[in-house]
C-alpha atoms as a PDB file:
ATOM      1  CA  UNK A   1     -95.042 162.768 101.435  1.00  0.00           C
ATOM      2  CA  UNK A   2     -97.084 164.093  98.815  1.00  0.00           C
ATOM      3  CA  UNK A   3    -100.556 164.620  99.237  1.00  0.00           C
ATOM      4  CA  UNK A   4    -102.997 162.676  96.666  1.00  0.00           C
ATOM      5  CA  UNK A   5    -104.165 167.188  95.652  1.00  0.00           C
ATOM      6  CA  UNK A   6    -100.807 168.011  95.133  1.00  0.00           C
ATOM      7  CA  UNK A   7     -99.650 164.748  92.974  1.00  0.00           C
ATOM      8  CA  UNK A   8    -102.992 165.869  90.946  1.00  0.00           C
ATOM      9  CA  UNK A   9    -102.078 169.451  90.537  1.00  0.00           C
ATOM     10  CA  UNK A  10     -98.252 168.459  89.811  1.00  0.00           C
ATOM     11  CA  UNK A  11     -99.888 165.802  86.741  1.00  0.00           C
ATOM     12  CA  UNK A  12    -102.553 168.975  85.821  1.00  0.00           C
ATOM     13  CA  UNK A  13     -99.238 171.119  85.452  1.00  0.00           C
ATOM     14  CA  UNK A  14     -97.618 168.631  83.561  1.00  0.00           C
ATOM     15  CA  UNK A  15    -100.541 167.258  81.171  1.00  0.00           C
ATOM     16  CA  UNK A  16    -101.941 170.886  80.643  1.00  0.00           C
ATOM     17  CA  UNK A  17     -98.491 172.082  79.297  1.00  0.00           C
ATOM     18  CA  UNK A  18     -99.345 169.881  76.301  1.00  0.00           C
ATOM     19  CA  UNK A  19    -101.912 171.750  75.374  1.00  0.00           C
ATOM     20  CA  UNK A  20    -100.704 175.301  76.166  1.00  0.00           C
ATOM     21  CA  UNK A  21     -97.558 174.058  73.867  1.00  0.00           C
ATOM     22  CA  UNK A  22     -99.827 173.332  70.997  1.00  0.00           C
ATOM     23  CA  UNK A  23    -101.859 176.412  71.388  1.00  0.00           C
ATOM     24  CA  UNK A  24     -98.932 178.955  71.578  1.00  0.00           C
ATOM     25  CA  UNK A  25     -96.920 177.121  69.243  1.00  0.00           C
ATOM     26  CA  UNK A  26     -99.711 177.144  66.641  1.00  0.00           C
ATOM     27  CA  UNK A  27    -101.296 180.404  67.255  1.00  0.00           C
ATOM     28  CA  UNK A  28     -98.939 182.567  68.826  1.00  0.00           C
ATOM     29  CA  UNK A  29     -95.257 180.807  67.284  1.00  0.00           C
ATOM     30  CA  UNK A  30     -96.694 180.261  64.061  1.00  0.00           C
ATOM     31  CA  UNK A  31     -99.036 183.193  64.197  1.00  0.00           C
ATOM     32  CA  UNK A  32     -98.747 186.909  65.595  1.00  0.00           C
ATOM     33  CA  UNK A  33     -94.797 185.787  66.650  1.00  0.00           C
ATOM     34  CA  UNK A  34     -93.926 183.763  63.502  1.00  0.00           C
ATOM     35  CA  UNK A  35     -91.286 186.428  63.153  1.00  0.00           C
ATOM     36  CA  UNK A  36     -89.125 185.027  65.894  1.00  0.00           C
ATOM     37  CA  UNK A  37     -90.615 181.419  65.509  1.00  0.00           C
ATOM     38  CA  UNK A  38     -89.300 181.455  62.049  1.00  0.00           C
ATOM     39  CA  UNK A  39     -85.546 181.068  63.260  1.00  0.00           C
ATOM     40  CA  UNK A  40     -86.271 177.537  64.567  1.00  0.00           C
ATOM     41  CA  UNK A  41     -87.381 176.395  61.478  1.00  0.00           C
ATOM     42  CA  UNK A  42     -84.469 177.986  59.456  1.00  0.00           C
ATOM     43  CA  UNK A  43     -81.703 176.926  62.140  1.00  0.00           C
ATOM     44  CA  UNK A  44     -82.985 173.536  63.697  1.00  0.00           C
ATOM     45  CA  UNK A  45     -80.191 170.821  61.791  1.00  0.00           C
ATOM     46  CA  UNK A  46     -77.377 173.297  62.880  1.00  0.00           C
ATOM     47  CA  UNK A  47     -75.299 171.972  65.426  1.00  0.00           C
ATOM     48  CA  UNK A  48     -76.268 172.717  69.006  1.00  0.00           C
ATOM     49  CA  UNK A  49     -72.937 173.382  69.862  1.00  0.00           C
ATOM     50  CA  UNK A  50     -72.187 175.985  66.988  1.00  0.00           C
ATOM     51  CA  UNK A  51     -75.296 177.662  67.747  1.00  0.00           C
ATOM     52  CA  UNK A  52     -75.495 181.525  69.445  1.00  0.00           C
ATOM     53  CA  UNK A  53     -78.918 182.262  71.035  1.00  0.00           C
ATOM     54  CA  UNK A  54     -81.860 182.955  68.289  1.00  0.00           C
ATOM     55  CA  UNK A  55     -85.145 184.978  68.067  1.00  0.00           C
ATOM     56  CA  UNK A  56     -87.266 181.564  68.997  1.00  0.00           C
ATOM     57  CA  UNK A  57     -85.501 181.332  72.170  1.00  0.00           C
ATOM     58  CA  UNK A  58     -87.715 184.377  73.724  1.00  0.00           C
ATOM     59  CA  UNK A  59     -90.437 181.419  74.163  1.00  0.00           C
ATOM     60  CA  UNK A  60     -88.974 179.478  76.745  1.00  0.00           C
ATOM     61  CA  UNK A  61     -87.485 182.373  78.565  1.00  0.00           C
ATOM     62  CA  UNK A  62     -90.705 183.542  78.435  1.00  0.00           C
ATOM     63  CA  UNK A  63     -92.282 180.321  80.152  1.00  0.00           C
ATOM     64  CA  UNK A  64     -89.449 180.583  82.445  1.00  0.00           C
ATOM     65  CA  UNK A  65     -90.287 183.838  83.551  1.00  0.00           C
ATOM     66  CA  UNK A  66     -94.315 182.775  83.482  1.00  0.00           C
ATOM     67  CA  UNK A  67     -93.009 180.008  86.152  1.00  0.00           C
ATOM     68  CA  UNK A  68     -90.809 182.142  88.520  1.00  0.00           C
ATOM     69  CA  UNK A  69     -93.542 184.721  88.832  1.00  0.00           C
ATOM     70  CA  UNK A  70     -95.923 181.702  89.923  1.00  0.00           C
ATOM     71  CA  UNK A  71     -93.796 180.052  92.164  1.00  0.00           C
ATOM     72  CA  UNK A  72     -93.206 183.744  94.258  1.00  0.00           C
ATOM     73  CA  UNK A  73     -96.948 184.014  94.012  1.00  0.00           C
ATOM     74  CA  UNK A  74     -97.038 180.285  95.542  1.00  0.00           C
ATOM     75  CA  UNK A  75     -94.536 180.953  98.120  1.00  0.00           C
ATOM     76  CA  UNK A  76     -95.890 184.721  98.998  1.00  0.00           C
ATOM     77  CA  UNK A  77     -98.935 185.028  98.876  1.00  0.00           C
ATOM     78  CA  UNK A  78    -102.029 183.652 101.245  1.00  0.00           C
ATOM     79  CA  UNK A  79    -104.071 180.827  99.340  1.00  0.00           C
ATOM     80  CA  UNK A  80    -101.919 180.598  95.990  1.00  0.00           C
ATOM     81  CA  UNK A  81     -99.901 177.505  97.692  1.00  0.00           C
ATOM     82  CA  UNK A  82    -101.548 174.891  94.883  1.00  0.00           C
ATOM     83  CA  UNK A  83     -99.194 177.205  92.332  1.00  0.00           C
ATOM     84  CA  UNK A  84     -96.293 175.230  93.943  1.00  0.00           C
ATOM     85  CA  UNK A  85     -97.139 171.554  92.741  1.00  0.00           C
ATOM     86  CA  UNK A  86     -99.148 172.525  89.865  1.00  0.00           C
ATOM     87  CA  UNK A  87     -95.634 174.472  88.475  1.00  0.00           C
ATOM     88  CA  UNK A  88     -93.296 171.616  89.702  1.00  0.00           C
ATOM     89  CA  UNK A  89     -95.476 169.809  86.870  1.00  0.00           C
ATOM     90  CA  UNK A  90     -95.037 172.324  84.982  1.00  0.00           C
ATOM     91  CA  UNK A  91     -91.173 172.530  85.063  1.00  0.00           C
ATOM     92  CA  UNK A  92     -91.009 168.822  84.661  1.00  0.00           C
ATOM     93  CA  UNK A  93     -92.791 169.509  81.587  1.00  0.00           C
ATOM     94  CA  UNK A  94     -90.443 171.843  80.843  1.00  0.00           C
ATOM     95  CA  UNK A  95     -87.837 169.685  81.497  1.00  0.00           C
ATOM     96  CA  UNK A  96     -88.858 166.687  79.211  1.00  0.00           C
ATOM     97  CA  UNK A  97     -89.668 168.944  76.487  1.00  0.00           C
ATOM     98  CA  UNK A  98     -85.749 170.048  76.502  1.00  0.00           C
ATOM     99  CA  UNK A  99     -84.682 166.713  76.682  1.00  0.00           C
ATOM    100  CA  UNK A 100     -86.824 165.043  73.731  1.00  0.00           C
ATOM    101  CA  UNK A 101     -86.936 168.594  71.500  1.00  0.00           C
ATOM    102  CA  UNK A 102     -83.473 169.234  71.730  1.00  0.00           C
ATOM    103  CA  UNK A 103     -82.090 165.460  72.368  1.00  0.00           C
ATOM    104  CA  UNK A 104     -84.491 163.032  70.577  1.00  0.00           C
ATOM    105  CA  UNK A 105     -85.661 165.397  68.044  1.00  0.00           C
ATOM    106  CA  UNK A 106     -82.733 167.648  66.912  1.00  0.00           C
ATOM    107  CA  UNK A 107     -79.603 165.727  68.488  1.00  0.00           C
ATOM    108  CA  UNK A 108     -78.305 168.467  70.064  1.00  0.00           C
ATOM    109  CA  UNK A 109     -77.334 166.261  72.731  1.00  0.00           C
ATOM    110  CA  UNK A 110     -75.278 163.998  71.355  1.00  0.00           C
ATOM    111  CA  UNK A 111     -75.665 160.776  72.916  1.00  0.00           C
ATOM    112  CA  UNK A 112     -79.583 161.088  72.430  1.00  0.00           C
ATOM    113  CA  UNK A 113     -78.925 161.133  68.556  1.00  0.00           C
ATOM    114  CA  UNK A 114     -78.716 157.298  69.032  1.00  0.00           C
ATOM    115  CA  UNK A 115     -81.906 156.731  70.937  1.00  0.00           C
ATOM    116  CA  UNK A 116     -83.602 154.518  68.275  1.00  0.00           C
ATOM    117  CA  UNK A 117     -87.192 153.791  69.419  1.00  0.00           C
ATOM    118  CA  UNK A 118     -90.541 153.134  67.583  1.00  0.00           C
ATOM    119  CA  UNK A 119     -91.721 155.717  69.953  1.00  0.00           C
ATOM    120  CA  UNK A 120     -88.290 158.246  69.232  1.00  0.00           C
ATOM    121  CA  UNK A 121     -88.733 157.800  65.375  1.00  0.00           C
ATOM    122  CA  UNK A 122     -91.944 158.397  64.915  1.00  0.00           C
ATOM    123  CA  UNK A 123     -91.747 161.165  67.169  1.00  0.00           C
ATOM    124  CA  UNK A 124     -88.878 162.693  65.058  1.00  0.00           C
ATOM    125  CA  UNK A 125     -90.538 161.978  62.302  1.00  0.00           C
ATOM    126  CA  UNK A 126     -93.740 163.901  62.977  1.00  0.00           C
ATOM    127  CA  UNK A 127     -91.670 166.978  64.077  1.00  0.00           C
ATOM    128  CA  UNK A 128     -89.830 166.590  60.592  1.00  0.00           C
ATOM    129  CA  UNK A 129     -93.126 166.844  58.870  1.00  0.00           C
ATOM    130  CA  UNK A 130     -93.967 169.942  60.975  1.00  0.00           C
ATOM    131  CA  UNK A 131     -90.850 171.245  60.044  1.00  0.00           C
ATOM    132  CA  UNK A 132     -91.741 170.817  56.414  1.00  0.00           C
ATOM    133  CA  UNK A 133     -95.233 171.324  55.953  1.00  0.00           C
ATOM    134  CA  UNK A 134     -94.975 174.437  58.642  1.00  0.00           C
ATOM    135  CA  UNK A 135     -97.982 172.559  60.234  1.00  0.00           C
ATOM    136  CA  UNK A 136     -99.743 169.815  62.430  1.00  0.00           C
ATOM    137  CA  UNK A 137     -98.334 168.311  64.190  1.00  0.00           C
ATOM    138  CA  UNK A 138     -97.892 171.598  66.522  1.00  0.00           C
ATOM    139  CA  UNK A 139     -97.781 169.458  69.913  1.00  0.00           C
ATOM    140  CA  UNK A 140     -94.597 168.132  71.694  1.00  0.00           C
ATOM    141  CA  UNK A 141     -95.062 164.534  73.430  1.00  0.00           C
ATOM    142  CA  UNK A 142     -98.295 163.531  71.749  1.00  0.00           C
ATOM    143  CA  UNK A 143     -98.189 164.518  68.125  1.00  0.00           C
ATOM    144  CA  UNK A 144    -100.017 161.630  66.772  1.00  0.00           C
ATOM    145  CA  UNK A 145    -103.074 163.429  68.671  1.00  0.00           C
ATOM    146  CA  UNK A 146    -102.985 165.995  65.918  1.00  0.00           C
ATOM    147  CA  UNK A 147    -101.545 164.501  63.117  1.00  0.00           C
ATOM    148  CA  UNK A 148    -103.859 164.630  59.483  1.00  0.00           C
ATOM    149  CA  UNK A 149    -104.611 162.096  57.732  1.00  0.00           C
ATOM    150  CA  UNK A 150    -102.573 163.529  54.969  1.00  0.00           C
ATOM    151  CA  UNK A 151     -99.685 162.199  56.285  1.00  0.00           C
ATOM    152  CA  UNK A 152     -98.716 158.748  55.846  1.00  0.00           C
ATOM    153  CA  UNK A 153     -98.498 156.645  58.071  1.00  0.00           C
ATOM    154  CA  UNK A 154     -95.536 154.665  56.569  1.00  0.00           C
ATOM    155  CA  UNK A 155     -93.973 157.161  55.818  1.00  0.00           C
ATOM    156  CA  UNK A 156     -93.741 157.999  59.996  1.00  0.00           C
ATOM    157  CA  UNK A 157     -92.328 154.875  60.612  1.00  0.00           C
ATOM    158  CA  UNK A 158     -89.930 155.061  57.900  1.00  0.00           C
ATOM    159  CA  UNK A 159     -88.742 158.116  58.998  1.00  0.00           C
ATOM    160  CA  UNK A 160     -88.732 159.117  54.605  1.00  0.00           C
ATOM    161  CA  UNK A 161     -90.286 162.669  55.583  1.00  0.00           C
ATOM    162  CA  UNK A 162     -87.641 165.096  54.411  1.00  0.00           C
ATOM    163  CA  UNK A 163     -86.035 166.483  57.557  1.00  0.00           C
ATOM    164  CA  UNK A 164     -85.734 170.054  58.909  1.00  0.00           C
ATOM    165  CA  UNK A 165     -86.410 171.679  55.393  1.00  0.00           C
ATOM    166  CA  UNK A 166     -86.623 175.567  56.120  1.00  0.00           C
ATOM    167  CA  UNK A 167     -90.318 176.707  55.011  1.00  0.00           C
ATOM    168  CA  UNK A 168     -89.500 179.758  54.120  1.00  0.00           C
ATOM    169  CA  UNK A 169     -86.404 179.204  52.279  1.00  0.00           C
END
C-alpha cells in the first residue's frame, strides 16, 4: 500500500516536472542549447516513422539518465529512499509527456492524431503557437498557465494558428 509521504512525493515528482520542463525548455532549450533545440522546431510535422534520431533528443536522454542516477541513489544509499516515489512521479511525468508531445501534439502515434478534445486542441494549438512565435507557451500539460495575452483566444480554439512553422527557416 502506499503510504500517504510517498503518494505526496510521487505527485511532487510529477507536478514539479512541469515546472523544470518550462524552465529548461525556455532557458536552457531555447537558450545556451538552442543549437540542438532548434532541430525540433525544424523537424516536428515530419513523420515519426521516417524520422532518424535528432540533436533535441539529447534532452530526454538526458532526463533519463538524471532519473537512473536517482533511482541507484534511492535504492543504494542510506536515507535517499524518498528518491524512489518522488522519481516514479517523475517517470510518469515522463511518460505522459511522450504520450501527449509526441501523440496529441505531433501525431506521431497515429491513432492519437484523432483524439479531438477541447482540452487536445487547444493544447495543440498552444504548442503550434510556440512553434511559431519560438515562445510562451514553453510548458507541456498546462500551457494556458503561461500563455500572453497576445494570443487569441479564438484563435486557440479554432486551432487557425499556423502549425509547426520552422522559426528559423
Amino acid at each position: 500500500m502506499l503510504s500517504l509521504e510517498n503518494a505526496l512525493l510521487l505527485l511532487a515528482g510529477f507536478i514539479g516536472m512541469e515546472a523544470v520542463t518550462y524552465f529548461v525548455h525556455r532557458f536552457v532549450m531555447h537558450g545556451l542549447l538552442r543549437s540542438l533545440h532548434v532541430s525540433h522546431h525544424r523537424n516536428a510535422a515530419a513523420a515519426y516513422a521516417s524520422k532518424a534520431p535528432e540533436p533535441n533528443d539529447v534532452f530526454p536522454l538526458a532526463f533519463s539518465v538524471v532519473v537512473v542516477v536517482g533511482l541507484w541513489a534511492g535504492f543504494n544509499v542510506t536515507g535517499a529512499a524518498w528518491l524512489l516515489p518522488l522519481l516514479v512521479g517523475v517517470s510518469v511525468y515522463g511518460a505522459v509527456y511522450t504520450v501527449v508531445h509526441d501523440g496529441v501534439i505531433h501525431g506521431r502515434i497515429r491513432w492519437m492524431k484523432r483524439i479531438d478534445t477541447e482540452w487536445s486542441t487547444r493544447l495543440a494549438a498552444a504548442h503550434r503557437e510556440h512553434h511559431r512565435a519560438n515562445s510562451e507557451p514553453y510548458g507541456m500539460l498546462f500551457p494556458n498557465l503561461t500563455m500572453q495575452r497576445s494570443v487569441s483566444h479564438q484563435a486557440l480554439r479554432s486551432g487557425s494558428i499556423p502549425s509547426q512553422v520552422p522559426v528559423d527557416q
